[in-house]
Structures are given as C-alpha cells and as structure tokens.
Protein backbone atom coordinates (compact mmCIF):
# COMPACT_ATOMS: atom_id res chain seq x y z
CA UNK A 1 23.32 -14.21 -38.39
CA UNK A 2 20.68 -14.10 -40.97
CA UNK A 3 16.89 -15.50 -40.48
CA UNK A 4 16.77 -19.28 -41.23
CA UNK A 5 13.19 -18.72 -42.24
CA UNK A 6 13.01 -15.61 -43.60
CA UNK A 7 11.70 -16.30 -47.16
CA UNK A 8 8.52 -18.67 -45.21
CA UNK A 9 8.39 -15.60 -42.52
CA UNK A 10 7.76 -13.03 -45.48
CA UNK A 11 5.73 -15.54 -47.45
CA UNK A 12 2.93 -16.10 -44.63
CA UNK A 13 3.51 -12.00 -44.01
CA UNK A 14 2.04 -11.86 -47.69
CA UNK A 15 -1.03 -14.17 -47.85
CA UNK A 16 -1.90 -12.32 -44.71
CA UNK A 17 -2.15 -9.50 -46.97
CA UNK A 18 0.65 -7.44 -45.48
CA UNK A 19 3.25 -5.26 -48.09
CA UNK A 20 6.55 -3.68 -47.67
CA UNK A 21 6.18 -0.26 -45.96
CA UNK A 22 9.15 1.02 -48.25
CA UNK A 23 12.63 -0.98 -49.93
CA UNK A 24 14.75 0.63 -46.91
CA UNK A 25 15.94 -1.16 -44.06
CA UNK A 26 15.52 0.68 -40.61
CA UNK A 27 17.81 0.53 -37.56
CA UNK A 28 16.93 -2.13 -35.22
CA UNK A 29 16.61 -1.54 -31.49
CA UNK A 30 17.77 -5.08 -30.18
CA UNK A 31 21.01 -5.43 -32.55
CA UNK A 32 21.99 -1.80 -33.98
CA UNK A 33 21.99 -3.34 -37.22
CA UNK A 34 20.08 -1.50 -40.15
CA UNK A 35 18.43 -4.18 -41.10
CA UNK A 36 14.57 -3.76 -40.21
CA UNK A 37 12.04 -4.49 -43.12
CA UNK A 38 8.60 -2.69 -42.24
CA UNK A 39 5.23 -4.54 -43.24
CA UNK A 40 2.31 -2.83 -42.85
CA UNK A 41 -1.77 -3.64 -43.56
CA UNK A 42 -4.70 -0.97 -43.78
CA UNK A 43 -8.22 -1.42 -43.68
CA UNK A 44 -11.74 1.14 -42.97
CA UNK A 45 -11.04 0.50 -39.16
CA UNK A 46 -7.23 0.72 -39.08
CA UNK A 47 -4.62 -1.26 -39.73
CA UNK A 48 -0.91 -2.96 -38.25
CA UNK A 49 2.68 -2.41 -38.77
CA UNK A 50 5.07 -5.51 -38.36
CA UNK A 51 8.74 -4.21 -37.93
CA UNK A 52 11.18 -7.04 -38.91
CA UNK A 53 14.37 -7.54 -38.21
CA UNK A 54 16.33 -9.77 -40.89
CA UNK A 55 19.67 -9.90 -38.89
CA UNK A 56 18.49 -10.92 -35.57
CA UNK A 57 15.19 -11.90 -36.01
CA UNK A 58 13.36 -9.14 -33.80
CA UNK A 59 9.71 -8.00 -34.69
CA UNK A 60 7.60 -5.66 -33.31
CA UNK A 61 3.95 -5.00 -33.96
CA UNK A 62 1.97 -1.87 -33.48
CA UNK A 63 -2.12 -1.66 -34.23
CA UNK A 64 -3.40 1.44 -35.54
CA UNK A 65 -6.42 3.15 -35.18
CA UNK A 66 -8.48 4.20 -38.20
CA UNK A 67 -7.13 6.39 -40.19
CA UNK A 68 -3.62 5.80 -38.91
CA UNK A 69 -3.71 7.34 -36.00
CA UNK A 70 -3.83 5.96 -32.61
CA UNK A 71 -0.60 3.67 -32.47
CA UNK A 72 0.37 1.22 -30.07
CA UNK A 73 2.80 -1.58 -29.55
CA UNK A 74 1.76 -4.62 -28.67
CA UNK A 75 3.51 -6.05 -25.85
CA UNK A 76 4.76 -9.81 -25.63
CA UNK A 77 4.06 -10.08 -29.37
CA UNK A 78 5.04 -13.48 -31.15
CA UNK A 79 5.46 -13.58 -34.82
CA UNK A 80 5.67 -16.94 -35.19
CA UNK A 81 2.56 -17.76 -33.42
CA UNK A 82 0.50 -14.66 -35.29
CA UNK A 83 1.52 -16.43 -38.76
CA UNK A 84 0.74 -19.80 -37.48
C-alpha cells in the first residue's frame, strides 16, 4: 500500500534541504519490496542519509561524520516528528 503522504513527506524532505541520493529504488528491510528512495544532506561537519520506503512507509536515518565517514543509525528515529 502506497504512502498517503508521500508527495508532503518528500516536500518537507526538500525545504530541509535534503536531495535524492540516486533515481533507483533500494530493497527495503521491513517489506522486501524495492522500493526505498535514499535522501541524503552534506555539510563541512557531515551530513545525514534518510532511507525511505514508499511501499510501507519505513525510514531509517543514519548521521555521518565529516567527510562521510563515521556512519551510524539512529535508533527510535521518527520521520514524521523530524519534519514537523
């Protein structure tokens, strides 16, 4: 079942200043569907990946360190309540 909020999901995503990673859709760990969108931001002091996925509504968020390196999940992340 598709996102019912997808398009306001991906439109807060943006004025956050987050992008598309790549046009591809990953595989998604909760569902098995290939269907996860990748967002990603990048500043001097690092930057975040927001894994989205559009069939079951999944996301995941990882902080980087600078220069990309350093990754790690956040646990118990909310994307609704980041956006809001």
């Amino acid at each position: 079942m598709p996102l019912a909020d997808l398009e306001t999901l991906e439109y807060k995503l943006g004025k956050r200043g987050f992008r598309r990673d790549d046009l591809y859709f990953h595989a998604c760990d909760a569902c098995r569907e290939q269907a996860v969108a990748k967002y990603v931001i990048l500043g001097r002091t690092g930057g975040r990946d927001i894994w989205l996925c559009h069939a079951c509504g999944a996301a995941r968020s990882f902080r980087n360190g600078s220069g990309m390196n350093d990754r790690e999940e956040d646990a118990g992340f909310d994307l609704r309540a980041f956006l809001a």
